[in-house]
C-alpha atoms as a PDB file:
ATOM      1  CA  UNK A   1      27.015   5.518 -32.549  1.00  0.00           C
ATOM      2  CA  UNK A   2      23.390   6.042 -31.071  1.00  0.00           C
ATOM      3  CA  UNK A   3      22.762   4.596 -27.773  1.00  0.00           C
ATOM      4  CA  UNK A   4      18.902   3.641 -27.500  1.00  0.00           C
ATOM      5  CA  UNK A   5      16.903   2.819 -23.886  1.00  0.00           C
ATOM      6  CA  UNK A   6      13.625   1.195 -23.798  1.00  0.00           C
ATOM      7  CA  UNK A   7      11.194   1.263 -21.325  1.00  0.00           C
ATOM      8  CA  UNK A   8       8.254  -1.557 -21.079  1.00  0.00           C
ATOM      9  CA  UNK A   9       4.611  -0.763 -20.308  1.00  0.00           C
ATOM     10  CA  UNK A  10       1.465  -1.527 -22.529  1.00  0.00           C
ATOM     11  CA  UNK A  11       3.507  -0.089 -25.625  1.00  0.00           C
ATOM     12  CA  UNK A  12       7.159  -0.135 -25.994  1.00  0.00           C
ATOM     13  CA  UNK A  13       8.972   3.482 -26.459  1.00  0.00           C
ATOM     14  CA  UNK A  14      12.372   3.967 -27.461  1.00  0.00           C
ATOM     15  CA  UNK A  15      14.089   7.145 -26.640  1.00  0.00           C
ATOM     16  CA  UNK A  16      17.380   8.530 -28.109  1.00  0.00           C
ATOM     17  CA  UNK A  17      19.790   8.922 -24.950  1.00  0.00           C
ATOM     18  CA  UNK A  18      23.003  10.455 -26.699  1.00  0.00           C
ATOM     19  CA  UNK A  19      24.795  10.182 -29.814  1.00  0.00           C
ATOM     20  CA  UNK A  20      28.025   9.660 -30.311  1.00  0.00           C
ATOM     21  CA  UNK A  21      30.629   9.703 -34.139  1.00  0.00           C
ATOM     22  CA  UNK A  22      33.400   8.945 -35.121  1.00  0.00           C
ATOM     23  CA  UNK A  23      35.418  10.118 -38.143  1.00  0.00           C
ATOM     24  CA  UNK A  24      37.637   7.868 -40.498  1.00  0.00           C
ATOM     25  CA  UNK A  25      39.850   9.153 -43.008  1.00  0.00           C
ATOM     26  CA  UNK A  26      40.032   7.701 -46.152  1.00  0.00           C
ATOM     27  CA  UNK A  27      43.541   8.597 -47.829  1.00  0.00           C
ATOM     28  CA  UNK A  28      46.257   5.965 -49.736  1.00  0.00           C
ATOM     29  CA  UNK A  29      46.799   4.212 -47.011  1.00  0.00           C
ATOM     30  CA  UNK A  30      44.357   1.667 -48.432  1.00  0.00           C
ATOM     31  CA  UNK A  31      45.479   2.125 -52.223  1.00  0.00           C
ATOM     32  CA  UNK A  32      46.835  -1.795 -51.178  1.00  0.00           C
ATOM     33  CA  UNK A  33      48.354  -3.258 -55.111  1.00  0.00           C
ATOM     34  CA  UNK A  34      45.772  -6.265 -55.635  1.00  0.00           C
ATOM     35  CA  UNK A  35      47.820  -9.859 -54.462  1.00  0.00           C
ATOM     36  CA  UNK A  36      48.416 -12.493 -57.160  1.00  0.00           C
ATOM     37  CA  UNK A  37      45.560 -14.094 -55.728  1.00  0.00           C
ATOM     38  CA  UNK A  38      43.119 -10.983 -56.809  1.00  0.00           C
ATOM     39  CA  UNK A  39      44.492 -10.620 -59.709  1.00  0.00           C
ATOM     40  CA  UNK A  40      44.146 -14.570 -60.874  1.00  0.00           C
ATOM     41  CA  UNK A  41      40.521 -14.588 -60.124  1.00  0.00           C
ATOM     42  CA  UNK A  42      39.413 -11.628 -61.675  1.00  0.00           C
ATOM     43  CA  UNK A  43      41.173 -11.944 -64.825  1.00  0.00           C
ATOM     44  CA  UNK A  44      39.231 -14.958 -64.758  1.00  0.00           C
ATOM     45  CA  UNK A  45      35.992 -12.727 -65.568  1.00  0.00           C
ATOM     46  CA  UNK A  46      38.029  -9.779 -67.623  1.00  0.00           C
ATOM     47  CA  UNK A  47      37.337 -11.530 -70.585  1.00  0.00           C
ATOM     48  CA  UNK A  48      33.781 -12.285 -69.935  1.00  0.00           C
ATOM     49  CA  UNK A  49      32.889  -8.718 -68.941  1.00  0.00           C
ATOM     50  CA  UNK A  50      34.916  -7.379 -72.149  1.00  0.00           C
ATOM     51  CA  UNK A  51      32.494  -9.481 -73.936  1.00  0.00           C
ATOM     52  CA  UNK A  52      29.499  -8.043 -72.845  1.00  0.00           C
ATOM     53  CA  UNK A  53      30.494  -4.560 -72.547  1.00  0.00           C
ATOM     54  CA  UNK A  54      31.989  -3.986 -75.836  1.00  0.00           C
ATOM     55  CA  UNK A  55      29.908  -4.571 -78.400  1.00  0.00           C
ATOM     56  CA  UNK A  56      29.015  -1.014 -80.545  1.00  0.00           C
ATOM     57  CA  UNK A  57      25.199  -0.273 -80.846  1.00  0.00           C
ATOM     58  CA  UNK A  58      24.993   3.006 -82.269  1.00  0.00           C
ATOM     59  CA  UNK A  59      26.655   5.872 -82.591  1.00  0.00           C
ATOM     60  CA  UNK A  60      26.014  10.094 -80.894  1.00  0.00           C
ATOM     61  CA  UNK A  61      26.019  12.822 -83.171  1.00  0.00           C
ATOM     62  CA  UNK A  62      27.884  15.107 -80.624  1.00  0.00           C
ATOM     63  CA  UNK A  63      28.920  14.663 -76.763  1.00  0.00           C
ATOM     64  CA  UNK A  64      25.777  14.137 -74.697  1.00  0.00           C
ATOM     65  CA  UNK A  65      25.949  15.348 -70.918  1.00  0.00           C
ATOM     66  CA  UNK A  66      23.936  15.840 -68.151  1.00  0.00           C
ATOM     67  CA  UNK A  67      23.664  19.145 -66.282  1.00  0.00           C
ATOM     68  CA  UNK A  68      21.478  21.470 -64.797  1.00  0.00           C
ATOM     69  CA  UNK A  69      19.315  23.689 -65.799  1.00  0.00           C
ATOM     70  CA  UNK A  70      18.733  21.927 -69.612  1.00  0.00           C
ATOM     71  CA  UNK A  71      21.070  19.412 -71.066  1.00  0.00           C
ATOM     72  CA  UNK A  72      21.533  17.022 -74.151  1.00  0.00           C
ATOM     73  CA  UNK A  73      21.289  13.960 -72.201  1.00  0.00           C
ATOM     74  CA  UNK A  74      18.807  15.562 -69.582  1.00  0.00           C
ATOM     75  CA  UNK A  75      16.704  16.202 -72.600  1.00  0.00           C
ATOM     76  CA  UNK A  76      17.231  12.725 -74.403  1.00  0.00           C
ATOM     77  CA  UNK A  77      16.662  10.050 -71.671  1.00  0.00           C
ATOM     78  CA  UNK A  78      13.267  11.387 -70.818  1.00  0.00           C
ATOM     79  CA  UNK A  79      12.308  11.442 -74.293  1.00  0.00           C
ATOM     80  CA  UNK A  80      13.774   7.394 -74.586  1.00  0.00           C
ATOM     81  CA  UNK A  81      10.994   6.841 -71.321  1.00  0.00           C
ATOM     82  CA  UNK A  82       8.315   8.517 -73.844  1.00  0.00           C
ATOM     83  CA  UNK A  83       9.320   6.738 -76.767  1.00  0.00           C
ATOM     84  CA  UNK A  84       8.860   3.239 -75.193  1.00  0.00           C
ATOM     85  CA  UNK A  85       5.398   3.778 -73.954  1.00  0.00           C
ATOM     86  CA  UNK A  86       4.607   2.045 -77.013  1.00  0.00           C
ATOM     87  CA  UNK A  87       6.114  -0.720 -75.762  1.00  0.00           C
ATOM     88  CA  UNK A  88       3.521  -0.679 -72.811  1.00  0.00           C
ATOM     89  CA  UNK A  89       0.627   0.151 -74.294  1.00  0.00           C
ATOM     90  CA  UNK A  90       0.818   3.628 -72.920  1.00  0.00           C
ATOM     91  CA  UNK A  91       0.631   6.866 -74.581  1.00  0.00           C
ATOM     92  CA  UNK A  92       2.663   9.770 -71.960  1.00  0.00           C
ATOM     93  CA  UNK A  93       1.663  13.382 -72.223  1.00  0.00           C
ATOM     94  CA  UNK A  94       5.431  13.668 -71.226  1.00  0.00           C
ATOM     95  CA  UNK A  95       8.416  12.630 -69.553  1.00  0.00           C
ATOM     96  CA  UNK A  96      10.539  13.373 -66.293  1.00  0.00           C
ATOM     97  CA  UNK A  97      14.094  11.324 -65.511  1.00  0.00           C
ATOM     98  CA  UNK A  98      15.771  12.852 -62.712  1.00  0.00           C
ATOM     99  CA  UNK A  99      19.429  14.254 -64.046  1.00  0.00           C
ATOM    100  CA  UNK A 100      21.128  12.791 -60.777  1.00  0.00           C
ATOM    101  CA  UNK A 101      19.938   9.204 -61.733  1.00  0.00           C
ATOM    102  CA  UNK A 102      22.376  10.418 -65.003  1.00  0.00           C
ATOM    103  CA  UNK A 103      25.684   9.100 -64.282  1.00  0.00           C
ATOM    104  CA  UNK A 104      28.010   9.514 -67.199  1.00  0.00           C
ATOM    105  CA  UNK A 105      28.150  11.046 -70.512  1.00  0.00           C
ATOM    106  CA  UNK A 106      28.235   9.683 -73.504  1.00  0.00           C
ATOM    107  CA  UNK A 107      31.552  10.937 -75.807  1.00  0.00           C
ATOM    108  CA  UNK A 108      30.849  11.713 -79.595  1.00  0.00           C
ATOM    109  CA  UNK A 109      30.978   8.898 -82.053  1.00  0.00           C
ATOM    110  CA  UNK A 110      30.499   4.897 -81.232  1.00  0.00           C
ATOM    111  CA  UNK A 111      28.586   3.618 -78.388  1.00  0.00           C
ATOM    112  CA  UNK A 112      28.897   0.508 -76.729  1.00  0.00           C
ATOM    113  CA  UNK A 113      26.747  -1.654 -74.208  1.00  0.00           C
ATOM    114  CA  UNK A 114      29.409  -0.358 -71.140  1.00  0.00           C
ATOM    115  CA  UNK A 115      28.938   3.324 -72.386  1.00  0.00           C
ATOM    116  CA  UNK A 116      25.000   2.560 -71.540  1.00  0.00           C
ATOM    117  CA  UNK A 117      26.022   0.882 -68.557  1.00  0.00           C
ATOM    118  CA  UNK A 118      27.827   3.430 -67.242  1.00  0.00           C
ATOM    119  CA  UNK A 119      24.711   6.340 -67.711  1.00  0.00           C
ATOM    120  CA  UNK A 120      21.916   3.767 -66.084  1.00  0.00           C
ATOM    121  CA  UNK A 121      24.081   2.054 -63.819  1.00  0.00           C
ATOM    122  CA  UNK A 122      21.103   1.126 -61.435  1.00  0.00           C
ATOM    123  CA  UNK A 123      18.092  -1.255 -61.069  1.00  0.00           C
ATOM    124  CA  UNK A 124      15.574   1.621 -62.395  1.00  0.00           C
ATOM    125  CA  UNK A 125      12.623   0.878 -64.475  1.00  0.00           C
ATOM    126  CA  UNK A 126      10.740   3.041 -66.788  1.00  0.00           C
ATOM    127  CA  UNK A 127       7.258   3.353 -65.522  1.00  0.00           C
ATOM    128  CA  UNK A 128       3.634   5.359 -65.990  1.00  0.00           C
ATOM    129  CA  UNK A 129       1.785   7.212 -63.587  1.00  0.00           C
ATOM    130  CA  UNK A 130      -0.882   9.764 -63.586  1.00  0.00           C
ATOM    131  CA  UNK A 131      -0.686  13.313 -61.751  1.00  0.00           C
ATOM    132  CA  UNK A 132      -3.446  15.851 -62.483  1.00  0.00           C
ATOM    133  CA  UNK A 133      -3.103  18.767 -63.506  1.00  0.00           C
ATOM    134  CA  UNK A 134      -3.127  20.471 -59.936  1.00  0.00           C
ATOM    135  CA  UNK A 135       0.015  17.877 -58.969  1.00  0.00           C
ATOM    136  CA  UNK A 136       1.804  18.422 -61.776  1.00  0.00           C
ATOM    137  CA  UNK A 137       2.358  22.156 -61.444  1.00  0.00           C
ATOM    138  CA  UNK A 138       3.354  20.981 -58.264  1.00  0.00           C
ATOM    139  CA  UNK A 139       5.881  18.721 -59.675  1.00  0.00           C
ATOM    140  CA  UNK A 140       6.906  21.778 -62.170  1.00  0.00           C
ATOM    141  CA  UNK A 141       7.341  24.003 -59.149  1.00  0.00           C
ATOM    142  CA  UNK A 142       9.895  21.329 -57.311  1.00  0.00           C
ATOM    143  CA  UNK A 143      11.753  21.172 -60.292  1.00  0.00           C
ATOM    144  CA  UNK A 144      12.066  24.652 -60.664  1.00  0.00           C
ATOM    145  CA  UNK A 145      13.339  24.600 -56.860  1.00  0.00           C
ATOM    146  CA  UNK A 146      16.088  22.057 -57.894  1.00  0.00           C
ATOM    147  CA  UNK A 147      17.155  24.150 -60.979  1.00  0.00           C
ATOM    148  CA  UNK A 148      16.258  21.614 -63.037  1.00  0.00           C
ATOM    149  CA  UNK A 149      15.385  17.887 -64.148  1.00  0.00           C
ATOM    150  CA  UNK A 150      15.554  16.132 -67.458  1.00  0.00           C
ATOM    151  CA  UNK A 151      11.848  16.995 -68.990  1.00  0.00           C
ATOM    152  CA  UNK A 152      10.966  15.251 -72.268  1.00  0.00           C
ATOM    153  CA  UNK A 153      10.256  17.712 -75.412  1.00  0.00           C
ATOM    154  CA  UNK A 154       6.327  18.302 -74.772  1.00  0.00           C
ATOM    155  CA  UNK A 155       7.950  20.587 -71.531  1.00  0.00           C
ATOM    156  CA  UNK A 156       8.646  23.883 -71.714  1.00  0.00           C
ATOM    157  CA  UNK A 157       9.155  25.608 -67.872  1.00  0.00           C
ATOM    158  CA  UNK A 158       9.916  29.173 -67.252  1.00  0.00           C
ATOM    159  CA  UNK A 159      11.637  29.704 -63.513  1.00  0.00           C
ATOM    160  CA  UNK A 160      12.445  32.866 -61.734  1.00  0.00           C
ATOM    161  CA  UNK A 161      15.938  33.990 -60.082  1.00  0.00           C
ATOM    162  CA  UNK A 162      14.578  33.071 -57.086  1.00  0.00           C
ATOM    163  CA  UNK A 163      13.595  29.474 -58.127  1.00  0.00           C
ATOM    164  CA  UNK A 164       9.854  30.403 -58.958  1.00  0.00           C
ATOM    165  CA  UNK A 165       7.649  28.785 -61.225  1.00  0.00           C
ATOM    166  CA  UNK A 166       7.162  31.121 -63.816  1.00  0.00           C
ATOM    167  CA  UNK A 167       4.877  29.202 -66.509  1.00  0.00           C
ATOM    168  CA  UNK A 168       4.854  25.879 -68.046  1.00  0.00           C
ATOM    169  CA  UNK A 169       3.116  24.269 -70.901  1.00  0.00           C
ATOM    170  CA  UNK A 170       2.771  20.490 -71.811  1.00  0.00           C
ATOM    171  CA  UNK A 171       2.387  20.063 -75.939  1.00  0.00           C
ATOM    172  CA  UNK A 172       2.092  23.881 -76.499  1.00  0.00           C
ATOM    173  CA  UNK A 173      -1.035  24.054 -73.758  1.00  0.00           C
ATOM    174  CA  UNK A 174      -0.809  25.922 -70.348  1.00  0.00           C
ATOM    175  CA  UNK A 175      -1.464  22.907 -67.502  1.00  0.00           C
ATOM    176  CA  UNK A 176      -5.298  22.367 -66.604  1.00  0.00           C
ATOM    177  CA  UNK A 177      -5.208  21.556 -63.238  1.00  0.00           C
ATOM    178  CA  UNK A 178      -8.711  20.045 -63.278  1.00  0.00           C
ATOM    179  CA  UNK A 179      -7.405  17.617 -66.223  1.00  0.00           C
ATOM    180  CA  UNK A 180      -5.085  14.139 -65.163  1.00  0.00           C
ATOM    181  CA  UNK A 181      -1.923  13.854 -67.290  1.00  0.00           C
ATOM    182  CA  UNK A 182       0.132  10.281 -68.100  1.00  0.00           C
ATOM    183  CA  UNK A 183       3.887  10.148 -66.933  1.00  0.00           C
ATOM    184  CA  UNK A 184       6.632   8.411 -68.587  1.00  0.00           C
ATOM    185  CA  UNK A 185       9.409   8.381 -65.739  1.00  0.00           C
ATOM    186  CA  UNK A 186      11.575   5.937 -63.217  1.00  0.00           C
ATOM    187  CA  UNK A 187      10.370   4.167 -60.674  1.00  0.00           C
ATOM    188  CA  UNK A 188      12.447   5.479 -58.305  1.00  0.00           C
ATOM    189  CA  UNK A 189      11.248   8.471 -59.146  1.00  0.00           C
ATOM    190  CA  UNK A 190       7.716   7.881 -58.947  1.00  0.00           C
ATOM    191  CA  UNK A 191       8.186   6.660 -55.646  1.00  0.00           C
ATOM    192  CA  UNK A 192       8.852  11.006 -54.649  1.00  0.00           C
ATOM    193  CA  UNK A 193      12.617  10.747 -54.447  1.00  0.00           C
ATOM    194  CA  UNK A 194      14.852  13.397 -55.259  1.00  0.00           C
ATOM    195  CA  UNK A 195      12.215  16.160 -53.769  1.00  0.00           C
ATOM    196  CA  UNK A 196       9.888  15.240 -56.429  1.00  0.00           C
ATOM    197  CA  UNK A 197       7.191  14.405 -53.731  1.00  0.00           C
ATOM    198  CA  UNK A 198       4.391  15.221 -56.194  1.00  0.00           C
ATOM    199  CA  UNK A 199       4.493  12.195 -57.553  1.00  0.00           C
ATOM    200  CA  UNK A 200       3.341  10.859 -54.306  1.00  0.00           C
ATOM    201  CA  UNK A 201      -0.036  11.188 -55.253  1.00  0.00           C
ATOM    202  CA  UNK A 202       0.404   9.545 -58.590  1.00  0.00           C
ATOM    203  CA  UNK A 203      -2.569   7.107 -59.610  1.00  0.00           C
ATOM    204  CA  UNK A 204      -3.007   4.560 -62.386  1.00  0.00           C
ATOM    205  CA  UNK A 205       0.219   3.165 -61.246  1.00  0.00           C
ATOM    206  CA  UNK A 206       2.222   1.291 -64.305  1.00  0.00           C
ATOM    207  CA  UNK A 207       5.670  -0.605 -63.095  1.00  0.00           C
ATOM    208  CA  UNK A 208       6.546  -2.727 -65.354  1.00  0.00           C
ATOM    209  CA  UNK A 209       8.501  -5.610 -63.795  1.00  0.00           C
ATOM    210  CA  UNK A 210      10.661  -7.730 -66.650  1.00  0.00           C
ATOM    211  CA  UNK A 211      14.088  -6.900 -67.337  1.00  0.00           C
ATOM    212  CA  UNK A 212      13.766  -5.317 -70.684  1.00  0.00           C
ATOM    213  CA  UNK A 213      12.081  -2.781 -68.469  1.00  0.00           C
ATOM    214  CA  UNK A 214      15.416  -1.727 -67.131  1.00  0.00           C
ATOM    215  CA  UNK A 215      16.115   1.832 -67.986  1.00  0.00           C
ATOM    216  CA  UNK A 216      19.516   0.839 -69.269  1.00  0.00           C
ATOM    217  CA  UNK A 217      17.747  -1.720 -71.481  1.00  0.00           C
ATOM    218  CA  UNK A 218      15.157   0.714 -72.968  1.00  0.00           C
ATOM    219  CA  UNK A 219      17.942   2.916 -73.547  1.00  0.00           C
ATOM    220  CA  UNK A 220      19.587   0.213 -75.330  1.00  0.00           C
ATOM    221  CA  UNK A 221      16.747  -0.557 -77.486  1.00  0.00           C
ATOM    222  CA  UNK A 222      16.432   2.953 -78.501  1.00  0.00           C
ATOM    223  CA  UNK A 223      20.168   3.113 -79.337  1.00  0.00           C
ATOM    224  CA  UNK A 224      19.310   0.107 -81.870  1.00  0.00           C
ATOM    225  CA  UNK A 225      16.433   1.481 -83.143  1.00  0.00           C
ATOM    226  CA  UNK A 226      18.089   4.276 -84.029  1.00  0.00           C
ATOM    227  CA  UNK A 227      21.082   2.475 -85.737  1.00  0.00           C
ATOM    228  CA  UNK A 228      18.653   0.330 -87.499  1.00  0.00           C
ATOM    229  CA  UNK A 229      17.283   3.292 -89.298  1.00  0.00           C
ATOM    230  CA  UNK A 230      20.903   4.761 -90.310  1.00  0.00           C
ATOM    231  CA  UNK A 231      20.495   7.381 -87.336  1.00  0.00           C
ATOM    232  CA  UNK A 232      23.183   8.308 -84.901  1.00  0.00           C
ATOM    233  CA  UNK A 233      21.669   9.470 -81.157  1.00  0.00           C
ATOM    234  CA  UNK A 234      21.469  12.940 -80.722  1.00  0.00           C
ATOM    235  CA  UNK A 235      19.605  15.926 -78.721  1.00  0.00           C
ATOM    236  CA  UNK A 236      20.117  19.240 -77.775  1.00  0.00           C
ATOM    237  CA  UNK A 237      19.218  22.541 -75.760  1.00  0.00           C
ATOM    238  CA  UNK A 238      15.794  23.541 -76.712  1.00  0.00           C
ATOM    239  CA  UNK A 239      14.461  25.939 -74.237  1.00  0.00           C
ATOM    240  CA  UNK A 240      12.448  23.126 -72.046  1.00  0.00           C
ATOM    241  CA  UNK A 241      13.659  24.465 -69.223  1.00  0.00           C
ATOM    242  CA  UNK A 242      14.804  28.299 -69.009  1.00  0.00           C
ATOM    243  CA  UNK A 243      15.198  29.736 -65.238  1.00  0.00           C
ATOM    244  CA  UNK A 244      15.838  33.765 -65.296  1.00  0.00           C
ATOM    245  CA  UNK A 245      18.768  35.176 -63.807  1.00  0.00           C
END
């Protein structure tokens, strides 16, 4: 608990006067079985929710996971967010999704509307922003410093031990930091979360607003896409993102 005093004159000033916490533990004390009553009214919406979630869209060619440094998933959703810039009328350089906004894997073989769910839980939209060139070796460097984000394929970082940027190239090129470069990424990311302040200074701002913008959705889409053409989802480690030990 913080306890606040205030003090009136032209202005009004607050001024922290102590602080005070509590702890509560959390244990199976409150593992409480759900009453009849619970149980009535949401079986009432099991059914529904089965409905929607179940329904097989595609399949994965091998178990895609998100990790840290370079992963199958932390390579694949950013290149989904580059792949539906056509959808936008946008053509990205390249692609950043931030691996904590990752929350699941997905298992090898058939994948359903809940598996999606379950990776893009949240409200995020894909969106486009620019950086140039200067800010984005910025944004390289920050990565670096976290060990890692999911970069799309036209990446390809080189960090030191000591969380350094080392090099990095977009499409083969070193970065010109005179020249402005288009980003496919989240819009929570592109508001600087997860320490990727860089994109703070992003311009040309692109956030989509309708539901199919929903990175879940576009993810969806892909998945489809994909099926459509006989094609099960996969990705892999490609050296995007190689730190030095």
């Amino acid at each position: 608990m913080m306890v606040v005093m205030m003090a009136s004159a032209c202005t009004t000033h607050y001024t922290v006067t102590g602080i005070e916490r509590t702890r509560l533990l959390i244990d199976k004390t409150y593992d409480v079985p759900a009453t009849s009553e619970v149980t009535t009214l949401m079986g009432k919406f099991t059914p529904k929710v089965n409905d929607l979630m179940s329904p097989v869209i595609g399949e994965a060619a091998m178990p895609l996971e998100p990790y840290k440094p370079e992963s199958p998933m932390g390579n694949l959703l950013p290149d989904i967010l580059v792949w539906s810039g056509k959808f936008y009328n946008e053509k990205p350089d390249f692609g950043i999704y931030n691996i904590g906004g990752m929350r699941a894997a997905l298992a090898k073989g058939k994948i359903t509307i809940g598996d999606v769910f379950e990776v893009a839980p949240f409200e995020n939209k894909v969106c486009f922003v620019t950086l140039t060139g200067e800010m984005v070796l910025q944004l390289m460097q920050q990565i670096v410093s976290q060990r890692g984000e999911g970069v799309s394929r036209e990446v390809r970082i080189v960090g030191t031990k000591d969380r350094k940027l080392k090099s990095v190239t977009i499409s083969g090129r070193p970065v010109d930091p005179a020249a402005k470069y288009r980003i496919a990424t989240v819009d929570y990311v592109a508001h600087g979360n997860d320490k990727l302040v860089a994109f703070k200074s992003a311009t040309d701002l692109h956030f989509p607003t309708e539901e199919e913008a929903l990175t879940r959705e576009v993810m969806i889409k892909y998945v489809k896409e994909m099926a459509a053409k006989g094609l099960p989802v996969s990705s892999s480690i490609e050296g995007r993102i190689i730190m030095e030990e």
